[in-house]
N, C-alpha and C. Protein backbone atom coordinates (compact mmCIF):
# COMPACT_ATOMS: atom_id res chain seq x y z
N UNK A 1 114.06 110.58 65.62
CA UNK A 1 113.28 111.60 66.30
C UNK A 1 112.39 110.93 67.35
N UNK A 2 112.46 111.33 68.24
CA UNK A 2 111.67 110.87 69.77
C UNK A 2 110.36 111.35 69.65
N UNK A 3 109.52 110.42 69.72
CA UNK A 3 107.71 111.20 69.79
C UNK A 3 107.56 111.42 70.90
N UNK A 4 107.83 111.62 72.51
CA UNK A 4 107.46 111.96 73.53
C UNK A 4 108.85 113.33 74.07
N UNK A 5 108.39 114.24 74.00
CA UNK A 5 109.55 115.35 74.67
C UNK A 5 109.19 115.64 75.58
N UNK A 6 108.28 116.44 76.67
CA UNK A 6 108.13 116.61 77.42
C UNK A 6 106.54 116.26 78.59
N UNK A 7 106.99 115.94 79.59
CA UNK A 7 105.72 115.67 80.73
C UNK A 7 105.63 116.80 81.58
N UNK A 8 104.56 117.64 81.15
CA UNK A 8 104.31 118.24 82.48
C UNK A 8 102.66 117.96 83.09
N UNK A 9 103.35 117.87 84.67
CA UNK A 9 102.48 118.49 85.13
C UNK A 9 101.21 119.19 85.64
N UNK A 10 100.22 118.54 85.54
CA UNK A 10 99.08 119.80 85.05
C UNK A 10 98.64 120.03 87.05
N UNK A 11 98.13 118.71 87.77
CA UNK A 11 97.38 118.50 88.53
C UNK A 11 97.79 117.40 89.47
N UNK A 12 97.41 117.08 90.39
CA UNK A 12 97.48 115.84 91.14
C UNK A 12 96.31 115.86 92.54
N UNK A 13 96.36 114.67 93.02
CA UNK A 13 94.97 114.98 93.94
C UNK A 13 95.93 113.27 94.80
N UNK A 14 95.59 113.52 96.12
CA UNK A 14 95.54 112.19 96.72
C UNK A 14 94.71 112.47 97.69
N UNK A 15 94.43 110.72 97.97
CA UNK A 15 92.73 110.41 99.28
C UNK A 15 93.50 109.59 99.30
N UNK A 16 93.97 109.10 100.61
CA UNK A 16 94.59 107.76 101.41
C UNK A 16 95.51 107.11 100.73
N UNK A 17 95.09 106.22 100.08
CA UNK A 17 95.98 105.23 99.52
C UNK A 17 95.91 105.53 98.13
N UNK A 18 94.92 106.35 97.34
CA UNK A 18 95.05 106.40 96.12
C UNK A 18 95.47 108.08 95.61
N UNK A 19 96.04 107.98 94.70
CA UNK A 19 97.26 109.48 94.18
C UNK A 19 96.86 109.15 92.74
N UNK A 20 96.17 110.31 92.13
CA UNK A 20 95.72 110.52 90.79
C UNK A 20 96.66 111.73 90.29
N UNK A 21 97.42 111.90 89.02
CA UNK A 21 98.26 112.95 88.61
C UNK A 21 97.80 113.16 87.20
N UNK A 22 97.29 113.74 86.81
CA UNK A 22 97.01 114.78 85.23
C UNK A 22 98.67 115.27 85.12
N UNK A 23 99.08 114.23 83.71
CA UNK A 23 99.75 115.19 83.08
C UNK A 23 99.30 115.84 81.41
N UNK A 24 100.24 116.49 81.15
CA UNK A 24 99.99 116.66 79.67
C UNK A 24 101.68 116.11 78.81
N UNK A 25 101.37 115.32 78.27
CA UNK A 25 102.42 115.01 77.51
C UNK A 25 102.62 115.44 76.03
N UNK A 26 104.14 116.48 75.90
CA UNK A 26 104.38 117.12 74.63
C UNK A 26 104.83 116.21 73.71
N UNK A 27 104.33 115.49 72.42
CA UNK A 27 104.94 114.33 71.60
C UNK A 27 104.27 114.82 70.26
N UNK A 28 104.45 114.40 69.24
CA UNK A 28 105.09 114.92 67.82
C UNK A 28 103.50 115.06 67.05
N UNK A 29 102.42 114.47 67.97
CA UNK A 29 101.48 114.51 67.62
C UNK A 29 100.26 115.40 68.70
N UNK A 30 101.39 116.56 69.13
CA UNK A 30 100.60 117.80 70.13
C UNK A 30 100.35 117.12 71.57
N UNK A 31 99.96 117.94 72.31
CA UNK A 31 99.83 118.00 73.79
C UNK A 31 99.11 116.61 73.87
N UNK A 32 98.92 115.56 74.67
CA UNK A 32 97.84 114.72 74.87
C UNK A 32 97.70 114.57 76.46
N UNK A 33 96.59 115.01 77.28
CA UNK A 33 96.34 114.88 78.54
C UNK A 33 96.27 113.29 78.71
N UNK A 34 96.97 112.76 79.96
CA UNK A 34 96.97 111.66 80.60
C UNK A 34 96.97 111.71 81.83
N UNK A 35 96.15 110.20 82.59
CA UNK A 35 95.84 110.42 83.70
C UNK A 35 96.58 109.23 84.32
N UNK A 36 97.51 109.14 85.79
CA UNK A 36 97.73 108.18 86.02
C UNK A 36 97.30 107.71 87.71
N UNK A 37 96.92 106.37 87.59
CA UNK A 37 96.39 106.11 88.54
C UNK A 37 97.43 105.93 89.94
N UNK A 38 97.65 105.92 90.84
CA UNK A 38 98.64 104.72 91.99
C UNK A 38 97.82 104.52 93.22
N UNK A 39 98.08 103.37 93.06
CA UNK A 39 97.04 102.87 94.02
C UNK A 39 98.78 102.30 95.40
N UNK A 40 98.89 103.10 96.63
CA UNK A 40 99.69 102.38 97.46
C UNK A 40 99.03 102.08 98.75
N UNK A 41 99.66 101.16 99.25
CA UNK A 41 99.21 99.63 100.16
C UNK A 41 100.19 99.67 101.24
N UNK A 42 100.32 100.18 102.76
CA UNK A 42 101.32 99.54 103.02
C UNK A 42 102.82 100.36 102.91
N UNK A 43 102.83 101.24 102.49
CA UNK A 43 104.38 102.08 102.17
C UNK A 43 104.52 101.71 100.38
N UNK A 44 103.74 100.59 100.04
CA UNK A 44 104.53 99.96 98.72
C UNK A 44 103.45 100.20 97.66
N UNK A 45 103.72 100.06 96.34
CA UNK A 45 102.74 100.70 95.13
C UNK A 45 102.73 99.01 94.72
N UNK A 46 100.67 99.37 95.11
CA UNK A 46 100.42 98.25 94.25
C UNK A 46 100.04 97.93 93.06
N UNK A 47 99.33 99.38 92.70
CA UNK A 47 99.35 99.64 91.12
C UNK A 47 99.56 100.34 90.46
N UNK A 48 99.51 100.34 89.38
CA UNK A 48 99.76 102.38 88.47
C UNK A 48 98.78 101.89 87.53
N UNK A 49 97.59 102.37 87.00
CA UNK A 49 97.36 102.55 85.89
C UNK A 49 97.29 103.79 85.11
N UNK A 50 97.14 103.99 83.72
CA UNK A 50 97.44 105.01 83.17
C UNK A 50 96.40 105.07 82.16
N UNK A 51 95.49 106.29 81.49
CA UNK A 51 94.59 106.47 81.01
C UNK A 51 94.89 107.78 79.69
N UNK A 52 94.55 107.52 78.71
CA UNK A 52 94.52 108.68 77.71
C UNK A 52 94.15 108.42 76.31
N UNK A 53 93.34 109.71 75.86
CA UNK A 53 92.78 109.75 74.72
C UNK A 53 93.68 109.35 73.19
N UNK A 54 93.57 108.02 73.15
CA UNK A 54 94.52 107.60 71.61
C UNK A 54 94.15 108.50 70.32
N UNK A 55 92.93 109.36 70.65
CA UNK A 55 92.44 109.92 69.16
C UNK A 55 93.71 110.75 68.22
N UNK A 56 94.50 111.37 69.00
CA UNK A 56 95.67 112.49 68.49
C UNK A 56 97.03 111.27 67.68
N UNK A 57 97.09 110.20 68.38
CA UNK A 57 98.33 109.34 68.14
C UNK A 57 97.75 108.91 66.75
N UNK A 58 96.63 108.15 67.01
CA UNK A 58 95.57 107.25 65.77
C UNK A 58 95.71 108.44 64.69
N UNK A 59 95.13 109.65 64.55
CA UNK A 59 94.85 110.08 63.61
C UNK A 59 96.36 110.42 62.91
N UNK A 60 97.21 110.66 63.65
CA UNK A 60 98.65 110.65 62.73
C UNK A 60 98.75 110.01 62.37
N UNK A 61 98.99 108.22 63.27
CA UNK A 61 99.66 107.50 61.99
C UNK A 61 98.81 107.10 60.90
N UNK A 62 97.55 107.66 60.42
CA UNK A 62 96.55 106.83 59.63
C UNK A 62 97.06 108.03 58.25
N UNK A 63 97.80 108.56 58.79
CA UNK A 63 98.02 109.65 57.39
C UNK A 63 98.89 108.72 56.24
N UNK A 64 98.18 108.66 55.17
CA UNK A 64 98.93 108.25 53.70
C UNK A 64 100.06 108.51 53.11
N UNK A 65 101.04 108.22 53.25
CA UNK A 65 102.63 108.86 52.87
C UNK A 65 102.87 108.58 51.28
């Protein structure tokens, strides 16, 4: 079973060289909003970073089987 099914979507914003996108990602442990950074330079991507709340992932796997 795949923990990530679907990306949507929510938002996006760009200023010059930098492009910020809100998605929400559907995975086995409910919606989790993520933010990703791109930073481009030039025609070319010099970075991506990516940002999101681990609290939803953490509290699953800490469950006692």
């Amino acid at each position: 079973m795949s923990e990530v099914g679907q990306f949507r979507r929510a938002n996006s914003v760009v200023d010059g060289e930098h492009c910020v996108a809100i998605v929400n990602i559907d995975t086995v442990f409910g919606l989790i909003p993520f933010a990703e950074h791109i930073h481009v330079s030039n025609g070319e991507i010099v970075s991506i970073r990516g940002y999101c709340d681990p609290r939803p992932m953490l509290s699953g796997a800490n469950t006692s089987a």
